[in-house]
Protein backbone atom coordinates (compact mmCIF):
# COMPACT_ATOMS: atom_id res chain seq x y z
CA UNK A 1 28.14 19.31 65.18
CA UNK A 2 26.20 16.14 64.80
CA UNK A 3 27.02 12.93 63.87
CA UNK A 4 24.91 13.48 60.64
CA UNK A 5 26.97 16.54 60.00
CA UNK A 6 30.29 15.04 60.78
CA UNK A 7 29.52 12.21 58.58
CA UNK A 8 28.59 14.40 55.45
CA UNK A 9 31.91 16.85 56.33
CA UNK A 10 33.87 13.50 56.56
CA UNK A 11 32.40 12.27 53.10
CA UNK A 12 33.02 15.87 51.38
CA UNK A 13 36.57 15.22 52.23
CA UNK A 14 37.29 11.90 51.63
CA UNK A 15 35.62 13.14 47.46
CA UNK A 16 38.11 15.87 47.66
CA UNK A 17 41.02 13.49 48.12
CA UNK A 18 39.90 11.36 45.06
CA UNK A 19 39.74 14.04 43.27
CA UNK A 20 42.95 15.83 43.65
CA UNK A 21 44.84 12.69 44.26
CA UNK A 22 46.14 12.50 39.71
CA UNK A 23 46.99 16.44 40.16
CA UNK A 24 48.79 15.69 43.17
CA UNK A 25 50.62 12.73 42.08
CA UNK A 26 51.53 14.43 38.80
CA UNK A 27 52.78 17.51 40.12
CA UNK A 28 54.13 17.29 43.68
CA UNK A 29 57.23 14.66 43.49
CA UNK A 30 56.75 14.04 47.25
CA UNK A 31 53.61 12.51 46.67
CA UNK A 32 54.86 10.16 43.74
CA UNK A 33 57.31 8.77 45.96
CA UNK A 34 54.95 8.61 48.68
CA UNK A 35 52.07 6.98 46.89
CA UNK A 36 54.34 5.52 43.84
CA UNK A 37 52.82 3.40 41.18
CA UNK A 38 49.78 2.31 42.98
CA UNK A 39 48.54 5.76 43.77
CA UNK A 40 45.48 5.90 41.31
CA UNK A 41 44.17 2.53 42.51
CA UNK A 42 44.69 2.88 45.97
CA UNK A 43 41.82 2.80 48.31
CA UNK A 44 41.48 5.72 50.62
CA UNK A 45 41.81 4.20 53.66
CA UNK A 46 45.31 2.82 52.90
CA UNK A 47 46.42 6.84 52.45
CA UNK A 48 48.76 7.58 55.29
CA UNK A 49 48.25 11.13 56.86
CA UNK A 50 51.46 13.24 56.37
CA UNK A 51 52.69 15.58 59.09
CA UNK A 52 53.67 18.84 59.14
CA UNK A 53 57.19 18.65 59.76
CA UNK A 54 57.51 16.06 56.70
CA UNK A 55 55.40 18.30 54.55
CA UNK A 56 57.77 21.92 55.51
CA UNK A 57 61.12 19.34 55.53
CA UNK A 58 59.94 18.45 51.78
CA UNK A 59 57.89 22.04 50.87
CA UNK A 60 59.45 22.40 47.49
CA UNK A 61 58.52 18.79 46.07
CA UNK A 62 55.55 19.28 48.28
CA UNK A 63 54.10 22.20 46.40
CA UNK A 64 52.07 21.06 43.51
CA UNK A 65 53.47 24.66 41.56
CA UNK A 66 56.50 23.71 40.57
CA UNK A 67 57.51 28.05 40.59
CA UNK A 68 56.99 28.06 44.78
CA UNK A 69 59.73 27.49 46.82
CA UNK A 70 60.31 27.84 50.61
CA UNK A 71 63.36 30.44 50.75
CA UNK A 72 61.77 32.93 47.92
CA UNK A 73 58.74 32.47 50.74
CA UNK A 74 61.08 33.39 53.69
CA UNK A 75 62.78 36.30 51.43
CA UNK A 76 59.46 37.64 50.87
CA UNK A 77 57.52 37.36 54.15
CA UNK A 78 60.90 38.46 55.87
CA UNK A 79 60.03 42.04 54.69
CA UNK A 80 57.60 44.12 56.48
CA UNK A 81 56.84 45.99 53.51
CA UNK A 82 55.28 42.84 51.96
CA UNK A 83 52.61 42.23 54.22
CA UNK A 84 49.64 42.78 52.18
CA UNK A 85 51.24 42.17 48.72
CA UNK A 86 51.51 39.12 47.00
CA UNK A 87 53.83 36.48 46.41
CA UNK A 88 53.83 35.90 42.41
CA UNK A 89 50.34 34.85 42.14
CA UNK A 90 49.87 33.72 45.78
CA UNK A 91 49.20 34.83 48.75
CA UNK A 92 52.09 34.44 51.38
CA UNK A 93 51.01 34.43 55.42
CA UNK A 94 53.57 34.44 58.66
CA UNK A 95 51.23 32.50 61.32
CA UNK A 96 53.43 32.78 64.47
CA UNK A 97 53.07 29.10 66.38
């Protein structure tokens, strides 16, 4: 990829982020304490990553649908028969690690 390319990919993300930053903050409570009060004037460079573990620790406040939740998730993908149905109105993967 070229610098030129990486650039543009880096620029599509960084407009991604502003734009799903009020429908993250308004629906995922682990972002509003995260990002608190100054979350729709904060620059994008002062956003800290979050890691996985923190993100599957908190999955529930994490989710921005407030019907997901991490043990219906493990209920469903826990049955083979499930594999290419869906959950509710997602879709619900095992990735082995």
């Amino acid at each position: 990829m070229t610098e030129r390319n990486t650039n543009s990919r880096l620029l599509e993300m960084l407009q991604h982020v502003e734009r799903s930053r009020p429908m993250a903050v308004d629906k995922s409570p682990l972002y509003r304490r995260r990002l608190g009060a100054r979350a729709a004037s904060m620059p994008p460079a002062e956003l800290l990553p979050v890691g996985k573990a923190e993100l599957m620790r908190g999955f529930d406040d994490w989710a921005t649908d407030r019907d997901i939740h991490l043990d219906e998730i493990h209920r469903f993908i826990a049955d083979p028969g499930n594999s290419l149905r869906r959950c509710g109105h997602w879709a619900a993967l095992l990735i082995a690690a």
